[in-house]
N, C-alpha and C. Protein backbone atom coordinates (compact mmCIF):
# COMPACT_ATOMS: atom_id res chain seq x y z
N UNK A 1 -29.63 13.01 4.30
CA UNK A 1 -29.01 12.48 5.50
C UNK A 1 -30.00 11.62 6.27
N UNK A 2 -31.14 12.15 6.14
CA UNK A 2 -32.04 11.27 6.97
C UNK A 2 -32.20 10.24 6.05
N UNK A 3 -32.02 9.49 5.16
CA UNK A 3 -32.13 8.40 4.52
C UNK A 3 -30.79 7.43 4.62
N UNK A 4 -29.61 7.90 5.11
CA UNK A 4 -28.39 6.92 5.32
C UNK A 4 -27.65 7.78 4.90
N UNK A 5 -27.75 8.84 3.63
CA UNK A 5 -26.56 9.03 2.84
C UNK A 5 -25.59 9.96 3.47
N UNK A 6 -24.50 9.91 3.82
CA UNK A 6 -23.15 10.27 4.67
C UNK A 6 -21.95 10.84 3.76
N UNK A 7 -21.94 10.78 2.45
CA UNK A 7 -20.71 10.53 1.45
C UNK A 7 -21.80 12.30 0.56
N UNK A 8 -20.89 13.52 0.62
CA UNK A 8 -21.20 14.78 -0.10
C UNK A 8 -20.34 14.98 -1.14
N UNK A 9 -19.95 14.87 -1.86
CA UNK A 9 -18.84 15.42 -2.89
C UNK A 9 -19.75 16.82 -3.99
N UNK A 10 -18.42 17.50 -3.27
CA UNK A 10 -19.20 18.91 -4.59
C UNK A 10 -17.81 19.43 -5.17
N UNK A 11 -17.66 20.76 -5.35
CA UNK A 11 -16.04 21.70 -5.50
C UNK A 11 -16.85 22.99 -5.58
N UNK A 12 -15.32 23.78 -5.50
CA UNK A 12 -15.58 25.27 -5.69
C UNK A 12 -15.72 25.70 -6.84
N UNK A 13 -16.03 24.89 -7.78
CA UNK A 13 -16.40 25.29 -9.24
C UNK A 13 -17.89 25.00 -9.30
N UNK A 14 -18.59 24.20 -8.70
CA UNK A 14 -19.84 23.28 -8.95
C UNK A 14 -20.77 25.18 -8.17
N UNK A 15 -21.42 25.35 -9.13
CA UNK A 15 -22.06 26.48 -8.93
C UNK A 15 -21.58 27.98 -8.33
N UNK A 16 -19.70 27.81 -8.81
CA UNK A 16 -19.19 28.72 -8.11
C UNK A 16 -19.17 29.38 -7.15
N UNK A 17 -19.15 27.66 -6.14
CA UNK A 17 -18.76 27.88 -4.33
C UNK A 17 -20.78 27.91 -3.74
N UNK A 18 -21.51 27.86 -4.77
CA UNK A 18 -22.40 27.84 -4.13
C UNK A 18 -23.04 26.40 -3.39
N UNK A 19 -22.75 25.91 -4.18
CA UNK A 19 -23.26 23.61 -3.82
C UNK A 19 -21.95 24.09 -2.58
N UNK A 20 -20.99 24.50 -2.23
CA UNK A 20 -20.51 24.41 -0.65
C UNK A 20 -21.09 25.04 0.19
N UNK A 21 -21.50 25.89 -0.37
CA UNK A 21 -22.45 26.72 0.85
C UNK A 21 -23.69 26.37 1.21
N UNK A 22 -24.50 25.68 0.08
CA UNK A 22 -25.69 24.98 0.46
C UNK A 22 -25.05 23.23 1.56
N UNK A 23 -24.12 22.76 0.88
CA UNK A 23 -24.06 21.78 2.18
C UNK A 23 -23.20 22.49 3.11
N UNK A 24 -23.01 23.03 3.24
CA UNK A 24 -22.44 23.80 4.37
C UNK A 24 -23.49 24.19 4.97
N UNK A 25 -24.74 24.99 4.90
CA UNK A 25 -26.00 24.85 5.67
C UNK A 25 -26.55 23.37 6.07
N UNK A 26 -26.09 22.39 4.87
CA UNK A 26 -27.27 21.37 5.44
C UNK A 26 -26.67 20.86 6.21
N UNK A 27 -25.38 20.77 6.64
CA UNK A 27 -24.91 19.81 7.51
C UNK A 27 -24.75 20.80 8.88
N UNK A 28 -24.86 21.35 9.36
CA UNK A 28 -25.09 22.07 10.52
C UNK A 28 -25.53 21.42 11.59
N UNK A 29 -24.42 21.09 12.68
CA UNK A 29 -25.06 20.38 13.90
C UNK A 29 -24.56 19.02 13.66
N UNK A 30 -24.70 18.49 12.21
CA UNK A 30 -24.07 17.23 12.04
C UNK A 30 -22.96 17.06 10.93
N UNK A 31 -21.69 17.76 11.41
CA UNK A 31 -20.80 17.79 10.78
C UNK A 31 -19.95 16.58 11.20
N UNK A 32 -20.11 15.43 12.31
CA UNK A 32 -19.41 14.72 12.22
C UNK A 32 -20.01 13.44 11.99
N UNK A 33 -21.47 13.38 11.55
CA UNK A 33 -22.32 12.31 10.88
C UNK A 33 -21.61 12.48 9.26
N UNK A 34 -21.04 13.02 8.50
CA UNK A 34 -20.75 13.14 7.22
C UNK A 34 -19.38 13.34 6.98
N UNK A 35 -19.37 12.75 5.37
CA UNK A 35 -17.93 12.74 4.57
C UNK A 35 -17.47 13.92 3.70
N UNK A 36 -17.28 14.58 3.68
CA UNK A 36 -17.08 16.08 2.80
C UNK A 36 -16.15 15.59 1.82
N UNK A 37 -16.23 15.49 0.30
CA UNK A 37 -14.97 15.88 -0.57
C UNK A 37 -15.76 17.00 -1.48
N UNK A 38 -14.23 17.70 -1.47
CA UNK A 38 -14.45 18.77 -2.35
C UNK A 38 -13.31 18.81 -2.93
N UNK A 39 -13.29 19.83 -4.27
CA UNK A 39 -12.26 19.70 -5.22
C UNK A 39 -11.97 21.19 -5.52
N UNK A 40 -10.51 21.28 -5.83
CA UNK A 40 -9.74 22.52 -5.92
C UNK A 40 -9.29 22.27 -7.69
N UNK A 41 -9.01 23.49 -8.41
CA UNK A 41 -8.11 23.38 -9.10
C UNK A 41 -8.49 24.90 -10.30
N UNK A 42 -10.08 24.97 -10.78
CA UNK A 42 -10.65 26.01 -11.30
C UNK A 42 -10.65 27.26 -10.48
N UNK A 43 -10.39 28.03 -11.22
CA UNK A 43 -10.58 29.92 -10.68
C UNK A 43 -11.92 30.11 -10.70
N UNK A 44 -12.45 30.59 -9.85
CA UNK A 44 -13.67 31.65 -9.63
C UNK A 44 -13.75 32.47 -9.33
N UNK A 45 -15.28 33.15 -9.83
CA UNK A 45 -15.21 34.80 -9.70
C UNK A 45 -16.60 34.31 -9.24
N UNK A 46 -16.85 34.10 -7.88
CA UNK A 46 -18.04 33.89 -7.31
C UNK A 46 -19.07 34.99 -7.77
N UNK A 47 -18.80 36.24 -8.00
CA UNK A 47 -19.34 37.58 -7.80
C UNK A 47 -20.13 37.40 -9.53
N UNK A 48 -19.17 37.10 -10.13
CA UNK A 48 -19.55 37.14 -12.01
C UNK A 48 -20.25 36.09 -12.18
N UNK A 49 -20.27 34.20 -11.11
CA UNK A 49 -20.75 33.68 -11.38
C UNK A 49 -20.01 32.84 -12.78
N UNK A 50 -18.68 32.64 -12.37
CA UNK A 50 -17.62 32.09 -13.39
C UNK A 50 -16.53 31.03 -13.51
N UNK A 51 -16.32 30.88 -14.19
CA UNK A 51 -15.08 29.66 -14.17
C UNK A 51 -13.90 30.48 -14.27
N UNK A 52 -12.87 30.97 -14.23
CA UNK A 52 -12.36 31.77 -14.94
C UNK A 52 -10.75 31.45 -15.89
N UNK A 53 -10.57 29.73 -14.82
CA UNK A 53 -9.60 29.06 -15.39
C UNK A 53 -9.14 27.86 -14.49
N UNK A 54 -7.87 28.24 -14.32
CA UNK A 54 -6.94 27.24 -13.27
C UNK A 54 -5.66 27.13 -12.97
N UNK A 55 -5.78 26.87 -11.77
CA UNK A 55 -5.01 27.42 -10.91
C UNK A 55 -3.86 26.60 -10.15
N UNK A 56 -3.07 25.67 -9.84
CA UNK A 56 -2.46 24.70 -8.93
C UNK A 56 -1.31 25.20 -8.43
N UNK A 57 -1.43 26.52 -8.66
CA UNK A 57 0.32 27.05 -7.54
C UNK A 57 0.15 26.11 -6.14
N UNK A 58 1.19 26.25 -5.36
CA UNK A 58 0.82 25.75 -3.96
C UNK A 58 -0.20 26.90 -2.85
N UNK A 59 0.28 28.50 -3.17
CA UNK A 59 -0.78 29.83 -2.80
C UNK A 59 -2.19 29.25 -3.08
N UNK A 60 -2.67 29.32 -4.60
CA UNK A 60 -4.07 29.23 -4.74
C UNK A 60 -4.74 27.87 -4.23
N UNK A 61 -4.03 26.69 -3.77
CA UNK A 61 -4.30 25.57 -3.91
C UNK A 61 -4.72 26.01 -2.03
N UNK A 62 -4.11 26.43 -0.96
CA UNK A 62 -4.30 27.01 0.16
C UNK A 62 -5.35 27.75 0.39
N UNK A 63 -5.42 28.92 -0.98
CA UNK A 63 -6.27 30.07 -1.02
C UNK A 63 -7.43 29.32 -0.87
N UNK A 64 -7.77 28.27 -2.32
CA UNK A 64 -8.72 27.75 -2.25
C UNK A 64 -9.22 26.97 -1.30
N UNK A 65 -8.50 26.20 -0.79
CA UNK A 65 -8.70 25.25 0.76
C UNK A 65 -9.47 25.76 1.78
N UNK A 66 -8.74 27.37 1.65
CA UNK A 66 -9.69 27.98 3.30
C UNK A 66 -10.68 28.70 3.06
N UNK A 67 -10.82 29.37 1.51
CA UNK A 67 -12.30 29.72 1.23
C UNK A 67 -13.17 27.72 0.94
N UNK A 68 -12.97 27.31 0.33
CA UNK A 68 -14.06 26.01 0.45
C UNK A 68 -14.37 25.49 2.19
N UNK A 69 -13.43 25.73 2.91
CA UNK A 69 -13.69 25.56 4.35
C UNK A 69 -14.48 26.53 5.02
N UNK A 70 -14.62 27.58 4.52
CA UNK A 70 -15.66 28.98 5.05
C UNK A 70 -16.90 28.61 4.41
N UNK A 71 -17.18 28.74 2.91
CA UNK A 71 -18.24 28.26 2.43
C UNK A 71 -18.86 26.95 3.24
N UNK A 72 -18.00 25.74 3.22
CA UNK A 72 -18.61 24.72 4.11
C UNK A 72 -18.78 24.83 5.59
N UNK A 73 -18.63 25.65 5.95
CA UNK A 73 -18.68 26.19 7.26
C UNK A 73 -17.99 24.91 8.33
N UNK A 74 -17.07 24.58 8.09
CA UNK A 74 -16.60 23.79 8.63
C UNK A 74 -14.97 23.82 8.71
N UNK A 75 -14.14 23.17 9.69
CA UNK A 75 -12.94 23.19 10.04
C UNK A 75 -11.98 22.08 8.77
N UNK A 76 -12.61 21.22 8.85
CA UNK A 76 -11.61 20.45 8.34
C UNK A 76 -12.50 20.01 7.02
N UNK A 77 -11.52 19.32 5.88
CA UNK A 77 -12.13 18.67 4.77
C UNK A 77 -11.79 17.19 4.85
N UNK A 78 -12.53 16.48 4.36
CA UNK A 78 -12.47 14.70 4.71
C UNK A 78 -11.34 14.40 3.03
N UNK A 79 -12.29 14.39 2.03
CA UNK A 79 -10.60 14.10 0.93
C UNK A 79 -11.15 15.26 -0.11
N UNK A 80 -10.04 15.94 -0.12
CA UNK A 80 -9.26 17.47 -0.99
C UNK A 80 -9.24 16.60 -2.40
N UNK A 81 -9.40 17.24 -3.23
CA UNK A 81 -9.35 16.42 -4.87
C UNK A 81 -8.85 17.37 -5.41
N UNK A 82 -8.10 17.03 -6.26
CA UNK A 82 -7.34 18.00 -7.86
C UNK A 82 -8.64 17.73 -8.59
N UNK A 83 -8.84 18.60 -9.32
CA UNK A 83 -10.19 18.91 -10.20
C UNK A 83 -9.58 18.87 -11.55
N UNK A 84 -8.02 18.80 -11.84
CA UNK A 84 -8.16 19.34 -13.33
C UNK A 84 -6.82 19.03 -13.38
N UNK A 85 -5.95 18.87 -14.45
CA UNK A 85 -5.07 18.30 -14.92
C UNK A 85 -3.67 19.19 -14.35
N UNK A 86 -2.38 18.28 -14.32
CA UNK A 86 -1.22 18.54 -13.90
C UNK A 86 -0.52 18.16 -14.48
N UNK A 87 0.76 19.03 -14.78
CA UNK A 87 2.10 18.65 -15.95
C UNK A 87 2.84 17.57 -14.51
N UNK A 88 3.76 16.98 -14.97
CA UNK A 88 4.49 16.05 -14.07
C UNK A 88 5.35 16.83 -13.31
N UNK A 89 5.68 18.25 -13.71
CA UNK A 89 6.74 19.50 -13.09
C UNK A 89 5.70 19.74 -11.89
N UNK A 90 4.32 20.24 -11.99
CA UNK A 90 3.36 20.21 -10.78
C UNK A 90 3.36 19.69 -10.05
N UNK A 91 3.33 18.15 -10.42
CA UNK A 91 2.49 17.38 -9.32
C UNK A 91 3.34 17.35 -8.01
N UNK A 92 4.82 17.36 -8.01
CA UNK A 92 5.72 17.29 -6.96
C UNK A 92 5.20 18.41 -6.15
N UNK A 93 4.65 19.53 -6.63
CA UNK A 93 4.34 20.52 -5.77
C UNK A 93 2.81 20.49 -5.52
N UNK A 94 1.86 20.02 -6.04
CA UNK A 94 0.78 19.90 -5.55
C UNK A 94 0.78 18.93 -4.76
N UNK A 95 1.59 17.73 -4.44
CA UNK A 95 1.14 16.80 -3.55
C UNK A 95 2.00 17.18 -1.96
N UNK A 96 2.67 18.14 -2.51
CA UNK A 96 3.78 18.55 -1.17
C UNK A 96 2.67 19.53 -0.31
N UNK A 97 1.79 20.11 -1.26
CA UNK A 97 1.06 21.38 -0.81
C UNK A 97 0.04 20.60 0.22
N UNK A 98 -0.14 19.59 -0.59
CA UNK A 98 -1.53 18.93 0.00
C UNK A 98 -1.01 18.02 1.30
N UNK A 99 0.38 17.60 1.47
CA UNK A 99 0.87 17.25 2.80
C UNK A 99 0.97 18.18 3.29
N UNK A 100 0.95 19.42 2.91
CA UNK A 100 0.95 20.46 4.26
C UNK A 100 -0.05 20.65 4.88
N UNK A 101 -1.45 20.60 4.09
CA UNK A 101 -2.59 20.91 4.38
C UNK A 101 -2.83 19.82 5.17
N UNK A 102 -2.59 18.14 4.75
CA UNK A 102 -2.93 17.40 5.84
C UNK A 102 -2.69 17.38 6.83
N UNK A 103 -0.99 17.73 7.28
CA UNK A 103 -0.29 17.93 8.41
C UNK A 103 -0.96 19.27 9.14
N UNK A 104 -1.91 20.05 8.88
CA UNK A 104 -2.43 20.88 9.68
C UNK A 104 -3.43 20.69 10.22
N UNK A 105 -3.81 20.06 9.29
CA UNK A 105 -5.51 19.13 10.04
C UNK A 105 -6.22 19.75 9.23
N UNK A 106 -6.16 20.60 8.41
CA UNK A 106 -7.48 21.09 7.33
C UNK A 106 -8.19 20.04 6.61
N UNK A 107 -7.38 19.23 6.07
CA UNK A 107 -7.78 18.20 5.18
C UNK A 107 -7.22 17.01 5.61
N UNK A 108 -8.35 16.00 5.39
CA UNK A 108 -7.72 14.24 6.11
C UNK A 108 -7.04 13.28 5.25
N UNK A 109 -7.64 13.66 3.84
CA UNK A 109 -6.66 12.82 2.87
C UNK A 109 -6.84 13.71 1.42
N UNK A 110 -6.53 13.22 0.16
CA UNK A 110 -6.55 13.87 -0.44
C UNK A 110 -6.62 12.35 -2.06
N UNK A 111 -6.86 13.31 -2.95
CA UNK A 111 -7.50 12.37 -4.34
C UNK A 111 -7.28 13.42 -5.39
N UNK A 112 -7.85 12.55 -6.54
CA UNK A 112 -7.58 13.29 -7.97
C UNK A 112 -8.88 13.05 -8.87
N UNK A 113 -9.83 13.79 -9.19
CA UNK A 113 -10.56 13.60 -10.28
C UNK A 113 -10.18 13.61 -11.80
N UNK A 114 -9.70 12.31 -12.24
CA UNK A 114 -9.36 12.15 -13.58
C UNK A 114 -9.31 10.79 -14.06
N UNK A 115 -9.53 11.18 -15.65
CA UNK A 115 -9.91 9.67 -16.26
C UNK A 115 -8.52 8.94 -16.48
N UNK A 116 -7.15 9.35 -16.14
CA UNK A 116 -6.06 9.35 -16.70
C UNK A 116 -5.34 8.10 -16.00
N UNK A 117 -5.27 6.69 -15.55
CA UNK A 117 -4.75 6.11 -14.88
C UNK A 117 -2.80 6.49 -14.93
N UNK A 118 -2.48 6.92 -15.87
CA UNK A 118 -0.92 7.60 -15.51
C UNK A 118 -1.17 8.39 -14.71
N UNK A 119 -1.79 9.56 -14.33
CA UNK A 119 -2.19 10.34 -13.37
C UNK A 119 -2.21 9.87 -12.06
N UNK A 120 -3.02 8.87 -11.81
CA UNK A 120 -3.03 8.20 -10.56
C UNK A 120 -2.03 7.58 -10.33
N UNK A 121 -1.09 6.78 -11.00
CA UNK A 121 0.03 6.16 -11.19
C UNK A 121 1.22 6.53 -10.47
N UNK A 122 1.05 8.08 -10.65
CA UNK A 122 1.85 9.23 -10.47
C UNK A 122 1.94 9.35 -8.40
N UNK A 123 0.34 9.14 -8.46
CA UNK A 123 0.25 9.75 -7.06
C UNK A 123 0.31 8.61 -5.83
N UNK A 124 0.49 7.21 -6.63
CA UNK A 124 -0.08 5.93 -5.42
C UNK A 124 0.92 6.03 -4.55
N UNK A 125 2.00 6.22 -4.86
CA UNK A 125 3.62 6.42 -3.45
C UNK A 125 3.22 6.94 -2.18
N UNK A 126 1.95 7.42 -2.15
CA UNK A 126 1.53 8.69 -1.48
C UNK A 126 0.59 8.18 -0.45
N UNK A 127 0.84 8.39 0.84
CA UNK A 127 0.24 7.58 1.92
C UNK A 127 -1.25 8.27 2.20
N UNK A 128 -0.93 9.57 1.96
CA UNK A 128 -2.57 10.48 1.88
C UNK A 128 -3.58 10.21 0.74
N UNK A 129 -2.97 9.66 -0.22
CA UNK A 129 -3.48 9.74 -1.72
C UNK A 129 -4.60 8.58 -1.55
N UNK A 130 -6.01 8.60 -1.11
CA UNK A 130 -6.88 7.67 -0.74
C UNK A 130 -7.69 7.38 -1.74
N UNK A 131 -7.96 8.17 -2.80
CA UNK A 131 -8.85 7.96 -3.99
C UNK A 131 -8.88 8.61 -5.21
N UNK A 132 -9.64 8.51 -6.38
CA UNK A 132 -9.80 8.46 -7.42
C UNK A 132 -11.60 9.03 -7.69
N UNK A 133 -11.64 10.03 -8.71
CA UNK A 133 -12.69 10.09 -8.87
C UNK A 133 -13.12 10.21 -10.72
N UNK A 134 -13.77 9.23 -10.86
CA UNK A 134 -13.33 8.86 -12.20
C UNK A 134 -14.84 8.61 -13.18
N UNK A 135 -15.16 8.92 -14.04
CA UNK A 135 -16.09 8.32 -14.60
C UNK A 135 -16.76 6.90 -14.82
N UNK A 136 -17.76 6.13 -14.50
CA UNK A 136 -17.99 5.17 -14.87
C UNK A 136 -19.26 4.91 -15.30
N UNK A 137 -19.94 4.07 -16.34
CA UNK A 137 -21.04 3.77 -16.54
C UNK A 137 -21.22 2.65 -17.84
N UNK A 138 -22.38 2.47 -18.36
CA UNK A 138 -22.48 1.27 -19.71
C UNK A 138 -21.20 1.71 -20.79
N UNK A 139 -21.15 2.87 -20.99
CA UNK A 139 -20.28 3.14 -22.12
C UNK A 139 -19.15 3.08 -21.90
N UNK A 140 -18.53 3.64 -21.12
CA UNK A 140 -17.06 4.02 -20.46
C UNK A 140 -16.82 3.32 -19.19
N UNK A 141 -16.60 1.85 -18.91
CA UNK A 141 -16.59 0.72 -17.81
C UNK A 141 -15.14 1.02 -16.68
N UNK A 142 -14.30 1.93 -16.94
CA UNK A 142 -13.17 2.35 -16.65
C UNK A 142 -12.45 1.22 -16.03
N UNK A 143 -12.09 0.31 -16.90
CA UNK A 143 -12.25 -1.15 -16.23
C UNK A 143 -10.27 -1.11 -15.25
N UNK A 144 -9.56 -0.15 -16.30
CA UNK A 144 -8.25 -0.02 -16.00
C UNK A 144 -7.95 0.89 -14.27
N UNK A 145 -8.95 1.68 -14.26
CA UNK A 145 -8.99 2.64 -13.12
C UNK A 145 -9.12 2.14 -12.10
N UNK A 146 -10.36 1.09 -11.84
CA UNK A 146 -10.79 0.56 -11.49
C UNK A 146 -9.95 -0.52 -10.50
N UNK A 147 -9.66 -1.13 -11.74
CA UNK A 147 -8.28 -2.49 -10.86
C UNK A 147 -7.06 -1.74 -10.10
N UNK A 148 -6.83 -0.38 -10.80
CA UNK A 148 -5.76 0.56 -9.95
C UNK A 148 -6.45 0.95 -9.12
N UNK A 149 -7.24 1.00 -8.86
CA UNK A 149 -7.74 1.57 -7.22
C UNK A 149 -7.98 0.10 -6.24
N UNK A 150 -8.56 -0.78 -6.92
CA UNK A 150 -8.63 -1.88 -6.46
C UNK A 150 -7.27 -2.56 -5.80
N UNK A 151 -6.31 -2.47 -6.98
CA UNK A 151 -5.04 -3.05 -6.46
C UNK A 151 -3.87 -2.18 -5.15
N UNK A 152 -4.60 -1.11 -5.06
CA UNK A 152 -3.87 0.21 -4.11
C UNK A 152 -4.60 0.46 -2.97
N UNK A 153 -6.03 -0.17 -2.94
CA UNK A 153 -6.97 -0.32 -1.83
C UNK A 153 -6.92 1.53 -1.84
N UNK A 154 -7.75 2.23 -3.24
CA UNK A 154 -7.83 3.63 -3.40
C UNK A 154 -9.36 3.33 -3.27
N UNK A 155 -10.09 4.41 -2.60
CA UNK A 155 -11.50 4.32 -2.98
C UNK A 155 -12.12 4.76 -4.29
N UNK A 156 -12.66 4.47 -5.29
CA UNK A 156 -13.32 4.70 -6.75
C UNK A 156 -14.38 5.45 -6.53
N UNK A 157 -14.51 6.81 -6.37
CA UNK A 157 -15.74 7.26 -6.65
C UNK A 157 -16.34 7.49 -8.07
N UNK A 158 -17.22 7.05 -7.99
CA UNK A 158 -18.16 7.20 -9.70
C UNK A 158 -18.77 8.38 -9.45
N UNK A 159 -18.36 9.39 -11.62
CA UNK A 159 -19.30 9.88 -11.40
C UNK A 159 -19.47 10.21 -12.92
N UNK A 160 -21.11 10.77 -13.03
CA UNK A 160 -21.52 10.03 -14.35
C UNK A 160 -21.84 8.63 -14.97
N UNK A 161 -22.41 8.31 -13.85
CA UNK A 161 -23.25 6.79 -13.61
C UNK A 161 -24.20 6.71 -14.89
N UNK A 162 -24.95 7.30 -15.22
CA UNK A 162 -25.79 7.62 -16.01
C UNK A 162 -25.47 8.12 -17.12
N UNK A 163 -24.44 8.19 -17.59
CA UNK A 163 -23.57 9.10 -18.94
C UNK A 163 -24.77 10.29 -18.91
N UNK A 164 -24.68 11.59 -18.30
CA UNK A 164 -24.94 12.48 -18.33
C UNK A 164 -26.40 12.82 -18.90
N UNK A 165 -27.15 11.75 -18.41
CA UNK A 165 -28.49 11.37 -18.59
C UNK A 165 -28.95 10.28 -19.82
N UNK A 166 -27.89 10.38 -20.73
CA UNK A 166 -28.28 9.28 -21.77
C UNK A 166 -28.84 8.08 -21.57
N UNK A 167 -28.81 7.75 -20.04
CA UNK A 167 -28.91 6.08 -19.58
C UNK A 167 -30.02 6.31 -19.15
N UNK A 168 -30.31 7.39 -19.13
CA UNK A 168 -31.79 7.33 -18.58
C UNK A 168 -33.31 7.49 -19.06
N UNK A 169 -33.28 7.44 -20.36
CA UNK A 169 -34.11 7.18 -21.45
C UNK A 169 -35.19 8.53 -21.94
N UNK A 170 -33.98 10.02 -21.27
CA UNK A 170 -34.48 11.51 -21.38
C UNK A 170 -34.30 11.46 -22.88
N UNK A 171 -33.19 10.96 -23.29
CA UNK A 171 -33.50 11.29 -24.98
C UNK A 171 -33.72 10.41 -26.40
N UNK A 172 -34.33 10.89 -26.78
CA UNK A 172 -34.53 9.21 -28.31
C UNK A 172 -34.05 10.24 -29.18
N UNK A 173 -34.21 9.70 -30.37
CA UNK A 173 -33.74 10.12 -31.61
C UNK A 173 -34.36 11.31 -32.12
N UNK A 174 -35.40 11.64 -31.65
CA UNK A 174 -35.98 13.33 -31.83
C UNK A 174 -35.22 14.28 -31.21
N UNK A 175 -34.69 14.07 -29.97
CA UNK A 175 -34.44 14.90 -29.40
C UNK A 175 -33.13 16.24 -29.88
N UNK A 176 -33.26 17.43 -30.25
CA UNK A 176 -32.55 18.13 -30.28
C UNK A 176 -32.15 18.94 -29.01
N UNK A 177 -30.36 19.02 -29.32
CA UNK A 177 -29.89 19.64 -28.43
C UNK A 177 -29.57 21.12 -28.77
N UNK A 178 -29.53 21.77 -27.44
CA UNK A 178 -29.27 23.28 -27.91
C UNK A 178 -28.11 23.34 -28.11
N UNK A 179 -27.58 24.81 -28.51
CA UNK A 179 -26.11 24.85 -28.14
C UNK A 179 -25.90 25.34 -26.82
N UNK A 180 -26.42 25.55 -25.45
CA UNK A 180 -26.25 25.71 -24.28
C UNK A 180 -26.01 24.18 -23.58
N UNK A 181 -26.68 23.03 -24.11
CA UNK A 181 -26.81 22.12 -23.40
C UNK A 181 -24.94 21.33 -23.43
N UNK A 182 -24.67 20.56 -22.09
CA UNK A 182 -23.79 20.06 -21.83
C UNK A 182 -23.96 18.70 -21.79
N UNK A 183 -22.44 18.75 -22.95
CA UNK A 183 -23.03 16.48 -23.37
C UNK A 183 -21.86 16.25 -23.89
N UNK A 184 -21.20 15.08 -23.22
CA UNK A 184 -19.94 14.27 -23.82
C UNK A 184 -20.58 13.19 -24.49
N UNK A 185 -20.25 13.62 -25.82
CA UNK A 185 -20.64 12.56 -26.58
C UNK A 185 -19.75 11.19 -26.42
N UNK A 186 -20.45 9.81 -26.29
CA UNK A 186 -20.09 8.45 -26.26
C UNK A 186 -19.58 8.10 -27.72
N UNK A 187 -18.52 7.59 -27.76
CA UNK A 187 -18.75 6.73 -29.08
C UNK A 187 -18.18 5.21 -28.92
C-alpha cells in the first residue's frame, strides 16, 4: 500500500480463508484507501486446511459472503467473483443471489473468474456484472476475452501473467518436477 498498490484480489479458497485474514489485518485503518475482490464458489474446512469442493446454492454463496467479510474484517466487498464453473440452470440463481447481496450493501459489484467467454456472455445483461478474471500471458493472449470485456467496458483482471512461473526463467530443461508441484502445462 505504501507503494500505490490499492487493487487486493484473494478468495476463500486461497490458503483456506487465510490470504483474507492476512489482508484483513493489513488493511486496518485503511479500508477505504483499497479495492477488495474476493471469490466464492469452493468448500472449506478451514480447520483441516482443505478444499473440500463446491458449492453455488444461493445459502452457501451468502454463507460464504459473510464469513469472507469476517475474515476481511470488513463490512462490505468491492467485486464478489464466482471462482468456479456454473451449469446455465445456476447461473439464473447465482446472479439473483448476488443482486441480493448487492442490494444490501455487502458487495458493490460482482464478476466471474473464468477462461470461458460463453460464460461471460451469459452474465453481460447484468448491470452489477463489472468484470472478468481471466488468464493472460505469452502463451495464452486471451485475445477473445479480452475484446469482450473491452467491448462491455468489463474490467480484465489478469492472472497468471507469468504462466505460473515459466516466464520467468525458474525453469530450463533440467528442471524436474515433483509430483506435489502445481503446473498447467502450455502447449
Amino acid at each position: 500500500m505504501e507503494l500505490g498498490i490499492n487493487f487486493f484480489d484473494t478468495s476463500d479458497a486461497y490458503g483456506t480463508g487465510h490470504s483474507e485474514r492476512v489482508i484483513g489485518q493489513a488493511i486496518q485503518g485503511k479500508r477505504d484507501k483499497v479495492i477488495i475482490a474476493t471469490k466464492f464458489g469452493f468448500t472449506i474446512n478451514e480447520g483441516k486446511k482443505e478444499i473440500t469442493g463446491t458449492d453455488i446454492s444461493p445459502e452457501y454463496i451468502k454463507k460464504a459472503c459473510y464469513d469472507s467479510l469476517k475474515r476481511l474484517s470488513t463490512d462490505y466487498i468491492d467485486l464478489y467473483q464466482l471462482h468456479c464453473g456454473a451449469a446455465n440452470d445456476q447461473l439464473l440463481e447465482v446472479l439473483s443471489t448476488l443482486d441480493e447481496l448487492k442490494q444490501s450493501g455487502v458487495i458493490r459489484s460482482y464478476g466471474w473468474s473464468t477462461q470461458n467467454p460463453l460464460e461471460v456472455k451469459s452474465c453481460i445483461h447484468k448491470k452489477d456484472f463489472t468484470a472478468v478474471q481471466h488468464e493472460m500471458n505469452l502463451f495464452n493472449p486471451s485475445a477473445e476475452l479480452v475484446e469482450l470485456c473491452k467491448e462491455n467496458n468489463l474490467a480484465s483482471i489478469i492472472r497468471s501473467p507469468l504462466a505460473m512461473g515459466l516466464l520467468t526463467g525458474k525453469y530450463d530443461k533440467e528442471h524436474q518436477m515433483s509430483k506435489n508441484d502445481f503446473f498447467i502445462y502450455y502447449s
